[in-house]
C-alpha atoms as a PDB file:
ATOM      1  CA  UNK A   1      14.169  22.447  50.802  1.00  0.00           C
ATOM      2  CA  UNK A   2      12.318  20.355  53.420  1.00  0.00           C
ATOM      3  CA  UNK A   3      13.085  17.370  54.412  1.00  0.00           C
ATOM      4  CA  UNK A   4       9.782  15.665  53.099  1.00  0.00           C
ATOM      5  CA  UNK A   5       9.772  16.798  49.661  1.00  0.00           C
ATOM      6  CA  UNK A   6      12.321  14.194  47.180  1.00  0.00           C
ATOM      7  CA  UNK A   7      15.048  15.752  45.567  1.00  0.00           C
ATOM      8  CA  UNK A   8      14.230  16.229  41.785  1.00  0.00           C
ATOM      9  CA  UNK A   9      16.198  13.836  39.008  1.00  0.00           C
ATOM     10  CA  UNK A  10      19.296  16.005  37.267  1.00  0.00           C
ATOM     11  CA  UNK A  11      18.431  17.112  34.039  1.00  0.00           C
ATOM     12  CA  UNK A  12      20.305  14.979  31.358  1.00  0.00           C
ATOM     13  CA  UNK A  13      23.457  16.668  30.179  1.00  0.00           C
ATOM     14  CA  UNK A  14      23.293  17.342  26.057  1.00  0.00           C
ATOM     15  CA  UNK A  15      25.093  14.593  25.327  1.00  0.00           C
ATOM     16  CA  UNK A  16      22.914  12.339  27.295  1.00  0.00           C
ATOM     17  CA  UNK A  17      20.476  13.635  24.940  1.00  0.00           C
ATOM     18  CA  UNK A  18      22.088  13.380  22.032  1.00  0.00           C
ATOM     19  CA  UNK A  19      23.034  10.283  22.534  1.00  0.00           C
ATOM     20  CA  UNK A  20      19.475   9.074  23.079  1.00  0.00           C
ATOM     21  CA  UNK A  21      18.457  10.591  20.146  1.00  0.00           C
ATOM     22  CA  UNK A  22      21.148   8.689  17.977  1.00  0.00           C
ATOM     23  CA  UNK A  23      19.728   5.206  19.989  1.00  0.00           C
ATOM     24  CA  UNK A  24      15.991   6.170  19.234  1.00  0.00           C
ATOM     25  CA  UNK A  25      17.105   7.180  14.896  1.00  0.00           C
ATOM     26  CA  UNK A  26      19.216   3.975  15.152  1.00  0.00           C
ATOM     27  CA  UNK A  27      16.125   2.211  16.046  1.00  0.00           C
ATOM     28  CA  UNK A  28      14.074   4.020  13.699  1.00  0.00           C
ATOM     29  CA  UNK A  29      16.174   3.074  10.789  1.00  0.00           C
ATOM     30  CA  UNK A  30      16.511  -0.459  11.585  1.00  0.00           C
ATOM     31  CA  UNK A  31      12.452  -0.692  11.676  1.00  0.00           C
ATOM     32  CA  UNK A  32      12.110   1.559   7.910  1.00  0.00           C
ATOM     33  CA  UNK A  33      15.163  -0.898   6.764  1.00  0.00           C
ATOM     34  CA  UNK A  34      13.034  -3.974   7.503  1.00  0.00           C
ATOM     35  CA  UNK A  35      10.191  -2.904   6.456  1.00  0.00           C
ATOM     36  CA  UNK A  36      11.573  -1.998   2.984  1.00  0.00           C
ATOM     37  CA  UNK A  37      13.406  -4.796   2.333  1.00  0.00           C
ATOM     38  CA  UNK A  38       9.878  -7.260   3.067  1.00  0.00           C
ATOM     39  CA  UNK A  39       7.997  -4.269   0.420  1.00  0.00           C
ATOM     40  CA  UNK A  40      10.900  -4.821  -1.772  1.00  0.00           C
ATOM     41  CA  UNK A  41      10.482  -8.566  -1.582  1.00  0.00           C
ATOM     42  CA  UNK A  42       6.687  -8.959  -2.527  1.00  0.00           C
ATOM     43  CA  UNK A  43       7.260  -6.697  -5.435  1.00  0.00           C
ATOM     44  CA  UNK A  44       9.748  -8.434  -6.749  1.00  0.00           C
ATOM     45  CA  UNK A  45       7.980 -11.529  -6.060  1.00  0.00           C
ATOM     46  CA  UNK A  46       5.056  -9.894  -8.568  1.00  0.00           C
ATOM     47  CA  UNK A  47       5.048 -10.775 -12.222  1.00  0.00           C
ATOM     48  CA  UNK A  48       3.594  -7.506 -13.513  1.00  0.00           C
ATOM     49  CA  UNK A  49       6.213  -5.241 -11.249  1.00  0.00           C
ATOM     50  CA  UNK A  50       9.214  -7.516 -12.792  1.00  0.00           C
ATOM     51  CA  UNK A  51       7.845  -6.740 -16.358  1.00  0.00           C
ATOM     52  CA  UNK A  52       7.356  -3.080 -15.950  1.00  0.00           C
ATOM     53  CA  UNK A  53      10.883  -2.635 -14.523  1.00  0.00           C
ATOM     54  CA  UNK A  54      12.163  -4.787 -17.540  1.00  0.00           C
ATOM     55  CA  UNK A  55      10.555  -2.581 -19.769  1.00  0.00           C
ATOM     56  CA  UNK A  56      11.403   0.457 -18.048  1.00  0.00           C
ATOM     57  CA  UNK A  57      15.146  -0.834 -17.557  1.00  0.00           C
ATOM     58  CA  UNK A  58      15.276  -1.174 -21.742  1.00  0.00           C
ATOM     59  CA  UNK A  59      13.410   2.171 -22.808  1.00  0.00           C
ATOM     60  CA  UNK A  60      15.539   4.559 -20.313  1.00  0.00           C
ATOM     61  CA  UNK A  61      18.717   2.068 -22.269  1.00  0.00           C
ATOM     62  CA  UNK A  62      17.605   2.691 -25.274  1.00  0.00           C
ATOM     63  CA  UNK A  63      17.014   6.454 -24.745  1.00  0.00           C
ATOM     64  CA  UNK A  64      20.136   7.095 -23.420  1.00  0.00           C
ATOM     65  CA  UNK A  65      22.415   5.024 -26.095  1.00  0.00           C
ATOM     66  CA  UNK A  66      20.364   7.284 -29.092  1.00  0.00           C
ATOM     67  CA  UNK A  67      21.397  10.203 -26.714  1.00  0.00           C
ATOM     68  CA  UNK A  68      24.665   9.345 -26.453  1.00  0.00           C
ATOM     69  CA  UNK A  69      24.775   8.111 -30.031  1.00  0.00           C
ATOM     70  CA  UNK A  70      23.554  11.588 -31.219  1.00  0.00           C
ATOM     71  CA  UNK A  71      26.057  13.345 -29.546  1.00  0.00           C
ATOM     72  CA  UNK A  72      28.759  10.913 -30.600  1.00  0.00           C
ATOM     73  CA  UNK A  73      27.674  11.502 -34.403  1.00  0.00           C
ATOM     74  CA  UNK A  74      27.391  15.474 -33.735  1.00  0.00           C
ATOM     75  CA  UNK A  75      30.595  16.204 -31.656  1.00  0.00           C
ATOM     76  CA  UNK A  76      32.918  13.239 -32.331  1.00  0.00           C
ATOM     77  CA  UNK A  77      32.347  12.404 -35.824  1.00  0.00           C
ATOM     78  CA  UNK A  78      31.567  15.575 -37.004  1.00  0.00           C
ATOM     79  CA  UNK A  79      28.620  14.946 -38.824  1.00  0.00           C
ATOM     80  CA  UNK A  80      25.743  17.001 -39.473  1.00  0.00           C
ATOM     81  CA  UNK A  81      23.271  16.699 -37.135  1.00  0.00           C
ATOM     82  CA  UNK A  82      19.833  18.429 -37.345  1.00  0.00           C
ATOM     83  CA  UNK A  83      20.221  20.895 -33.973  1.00  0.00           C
ATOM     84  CA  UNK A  84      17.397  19.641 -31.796  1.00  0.00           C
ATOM     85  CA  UNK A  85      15.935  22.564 -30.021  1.00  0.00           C
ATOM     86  CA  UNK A  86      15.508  20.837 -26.327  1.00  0.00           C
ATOM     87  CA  UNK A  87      12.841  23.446 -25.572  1.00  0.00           C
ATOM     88  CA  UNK A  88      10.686  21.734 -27.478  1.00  0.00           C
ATOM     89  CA  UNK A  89      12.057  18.372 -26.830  1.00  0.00           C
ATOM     90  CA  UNK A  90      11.256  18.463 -23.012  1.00  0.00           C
ATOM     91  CA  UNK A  91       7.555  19.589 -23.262  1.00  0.00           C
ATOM     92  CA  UNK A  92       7.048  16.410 -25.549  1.00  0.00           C
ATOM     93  CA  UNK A  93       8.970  14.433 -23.196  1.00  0.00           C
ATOM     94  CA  UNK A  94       6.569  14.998 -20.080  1.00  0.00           C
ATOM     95  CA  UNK A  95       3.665  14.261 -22.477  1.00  0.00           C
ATOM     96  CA  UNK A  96       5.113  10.888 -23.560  1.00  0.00           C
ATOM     97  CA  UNK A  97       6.052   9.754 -19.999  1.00  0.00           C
ATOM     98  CA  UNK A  98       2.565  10.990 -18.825  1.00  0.00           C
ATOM     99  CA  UNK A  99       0.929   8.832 -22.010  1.00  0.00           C
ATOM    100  CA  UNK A 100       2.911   6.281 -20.465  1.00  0.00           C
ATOM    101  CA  UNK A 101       1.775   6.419 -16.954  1.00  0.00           C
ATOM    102  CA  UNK A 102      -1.890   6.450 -17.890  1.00  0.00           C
ATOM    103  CA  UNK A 103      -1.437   3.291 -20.670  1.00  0.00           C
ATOM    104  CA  UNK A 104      -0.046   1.433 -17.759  1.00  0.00           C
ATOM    105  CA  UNK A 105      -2.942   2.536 -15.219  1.00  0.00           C
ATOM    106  CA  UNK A 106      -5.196   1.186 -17.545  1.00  0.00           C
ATOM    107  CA  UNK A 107      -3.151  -2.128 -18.232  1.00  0.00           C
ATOM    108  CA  UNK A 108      -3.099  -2.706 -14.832  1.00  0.00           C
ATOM    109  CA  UNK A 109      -7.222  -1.740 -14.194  1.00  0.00           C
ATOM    110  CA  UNK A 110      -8.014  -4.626 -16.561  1.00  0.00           C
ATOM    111  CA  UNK A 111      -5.930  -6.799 -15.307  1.00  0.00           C
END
């Protein structure tokens, strides 16, 4: 080398960099965490979100004690059941939750 020209910076060692990395993820998270907790604030701060995820909260209840009810009368109890054939069921359940989706679309476009 001459004496005129600087000496280049060392390249960081791979911890260096690693380390950086976990600093600039750190930061990263801290800034999505904020941010979701202020979204999660105005919605729950909105009537119409609150009712939806009351409603929602009390159908997937419902649903899932007539589930577990079914099996309890089937399995437990011993009584019998009709046999549901679920590949039927789960066809008619996409239709329903998709009936769903678009009633509350609507709701919400006259609102």
């Amino acid at each position: 080398m001459t004496e005129g020209t600087p000496n280049p910076a060392p390249k960081p060692s791979f911890e260096q960099r690693m380390e950086g990395f976990g600093r600039d993820v750190e930061a990263a998270g801290e800034r999505i965490g904020k941010q979701a907790e202020a979204a999660g604030k105005r919605l729950a701060a909105d009537p119409a979100v609150a009712g939806a995820a009351l409603v929602l909260t009390r159908t997937w209840g419902l649903v899932i004690l007539a589930v577990g009810l079914w099996f309890f009368a089937d399995v437990t109890l011993g009584l019998d059941m009709p046999t549901v054939p679920w590949s039927d069921v789960w066809p008619l359940a996409l239709i329903l939750l998709g009936v769903v989706i678009l009633a509350r679309g609507m709701a919400r476009r006259r609102a």
